[in-house]
N, C-alpha and C. Protein backbone atom coordinates (compact mmCIF):
# COMPACT_ATOMS: atom_id res chain seq x y z
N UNK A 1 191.54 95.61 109.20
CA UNK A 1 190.89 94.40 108.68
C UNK A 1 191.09 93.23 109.66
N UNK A 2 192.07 93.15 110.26
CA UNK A 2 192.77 91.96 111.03
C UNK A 2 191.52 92.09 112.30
N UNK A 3 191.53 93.37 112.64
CA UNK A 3 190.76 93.70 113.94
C UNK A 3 188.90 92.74 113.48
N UNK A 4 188.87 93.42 112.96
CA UNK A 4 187.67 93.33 111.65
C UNK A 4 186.94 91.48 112.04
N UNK A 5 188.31 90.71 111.36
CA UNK A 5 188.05 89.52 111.32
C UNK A 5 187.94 88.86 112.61
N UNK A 6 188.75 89.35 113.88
CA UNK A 6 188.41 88.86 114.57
C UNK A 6 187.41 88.75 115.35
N UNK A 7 186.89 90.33 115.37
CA UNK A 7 185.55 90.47 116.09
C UNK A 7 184.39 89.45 115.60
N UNK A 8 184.43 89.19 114.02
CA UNK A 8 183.62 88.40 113.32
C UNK A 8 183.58 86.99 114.32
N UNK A 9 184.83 86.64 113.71
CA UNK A 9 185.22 85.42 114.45
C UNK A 9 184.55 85.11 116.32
N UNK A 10 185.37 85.90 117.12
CA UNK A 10 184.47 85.51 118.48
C UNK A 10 183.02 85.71 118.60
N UNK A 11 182.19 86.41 117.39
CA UNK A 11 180.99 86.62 117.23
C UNK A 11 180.30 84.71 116.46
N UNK A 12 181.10 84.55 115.87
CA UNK A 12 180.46 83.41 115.16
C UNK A 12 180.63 82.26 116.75
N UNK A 13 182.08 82.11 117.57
CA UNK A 13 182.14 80.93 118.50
C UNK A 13 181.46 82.15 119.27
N UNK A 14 181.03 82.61 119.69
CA UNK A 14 179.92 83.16 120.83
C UNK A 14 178.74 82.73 120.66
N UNK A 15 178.54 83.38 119.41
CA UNK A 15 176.60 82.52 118.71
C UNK A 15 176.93 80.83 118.79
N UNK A 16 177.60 80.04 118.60
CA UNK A 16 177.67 78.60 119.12
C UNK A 16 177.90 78.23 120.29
N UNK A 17 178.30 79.11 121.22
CA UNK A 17 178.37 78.52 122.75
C UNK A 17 178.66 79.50 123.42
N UNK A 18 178.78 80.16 124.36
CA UNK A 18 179.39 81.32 125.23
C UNK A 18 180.01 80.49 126.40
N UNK A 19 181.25 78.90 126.02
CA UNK A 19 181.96 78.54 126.73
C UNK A 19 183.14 79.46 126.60
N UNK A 20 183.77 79.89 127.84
CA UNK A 20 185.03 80.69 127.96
C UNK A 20 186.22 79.73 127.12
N UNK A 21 185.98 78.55 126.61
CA UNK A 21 187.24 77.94 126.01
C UNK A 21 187.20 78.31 125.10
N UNK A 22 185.91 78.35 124.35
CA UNK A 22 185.75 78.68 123.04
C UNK A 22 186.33 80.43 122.46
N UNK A 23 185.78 81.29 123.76
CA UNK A 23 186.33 82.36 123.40
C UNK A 23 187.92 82.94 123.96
N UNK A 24 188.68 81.52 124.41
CA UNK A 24 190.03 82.03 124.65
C UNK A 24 190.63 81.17 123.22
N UNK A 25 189.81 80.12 122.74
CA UNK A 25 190.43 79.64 120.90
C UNK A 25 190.66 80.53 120.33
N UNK A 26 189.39 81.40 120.47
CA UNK A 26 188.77 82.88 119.41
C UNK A 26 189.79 83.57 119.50
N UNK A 27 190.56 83.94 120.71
CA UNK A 27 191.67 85.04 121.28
C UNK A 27 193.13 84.22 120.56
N UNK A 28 193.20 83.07 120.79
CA UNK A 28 194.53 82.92 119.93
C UNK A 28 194.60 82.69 118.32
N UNK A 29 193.21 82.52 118.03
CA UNK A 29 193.17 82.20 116.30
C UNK A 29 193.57 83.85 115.89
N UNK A 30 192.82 84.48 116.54
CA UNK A 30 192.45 85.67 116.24
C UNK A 30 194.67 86.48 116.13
N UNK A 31 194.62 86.10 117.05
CA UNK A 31 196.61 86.79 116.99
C UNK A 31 197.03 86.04 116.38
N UNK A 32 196.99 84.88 115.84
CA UNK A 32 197.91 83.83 114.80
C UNK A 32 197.22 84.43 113.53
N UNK A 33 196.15 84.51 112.89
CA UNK A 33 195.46 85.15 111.84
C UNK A 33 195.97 86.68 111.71
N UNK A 34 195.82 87.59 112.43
CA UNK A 34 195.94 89.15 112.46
C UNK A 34 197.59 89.31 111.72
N UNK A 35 198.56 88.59 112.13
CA UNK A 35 199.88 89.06 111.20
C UNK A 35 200.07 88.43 109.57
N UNK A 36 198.69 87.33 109.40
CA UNK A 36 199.03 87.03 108.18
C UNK A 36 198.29 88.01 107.60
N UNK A 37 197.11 88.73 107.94
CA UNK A 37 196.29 89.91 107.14
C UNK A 37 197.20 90.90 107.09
N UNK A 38 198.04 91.16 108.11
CA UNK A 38 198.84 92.42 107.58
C UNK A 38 200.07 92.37 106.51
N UNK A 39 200.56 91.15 106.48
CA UNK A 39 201.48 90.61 105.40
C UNK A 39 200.29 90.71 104.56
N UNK A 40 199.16 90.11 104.29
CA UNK A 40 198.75 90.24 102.78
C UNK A 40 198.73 91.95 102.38
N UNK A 41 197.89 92.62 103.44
CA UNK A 41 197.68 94.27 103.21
C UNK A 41 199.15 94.97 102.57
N UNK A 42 200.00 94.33 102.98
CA UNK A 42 201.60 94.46 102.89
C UNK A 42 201.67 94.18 101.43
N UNK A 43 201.15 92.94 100.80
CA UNK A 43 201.82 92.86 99.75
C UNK A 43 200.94 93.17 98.94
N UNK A 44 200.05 93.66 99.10
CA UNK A 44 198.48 94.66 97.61
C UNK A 44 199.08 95.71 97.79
N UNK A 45 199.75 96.37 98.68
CA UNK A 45 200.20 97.85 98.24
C UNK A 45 201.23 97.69 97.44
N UNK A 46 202.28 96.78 97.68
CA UNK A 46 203.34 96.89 96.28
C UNK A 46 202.98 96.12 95.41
């Protein structure tokens, strides 16, 4: 899912600009976001 969201994500700042800043934001939102999806996936199984 984490993977999931991010692809979304550099897809949405790509369709608004294809500045390389925008898609190195995309690259760190994307790893600050990805460990809170796995803590949630973490806590629906128990």
């Amino acid at each position: 899912m984490g993977k999931c969201f991010h692809k979304m994500l550099e897809r949405v700042l790509l369709s608004t600009s294809s500045n390389l800043l925008q898609l190195q934001l995309c690259q760190t939102l994307g790893a600050q976001i990805q460990p809170l999806f796995i803590q949630c996936q973490s806590r629906q199984k128990l």
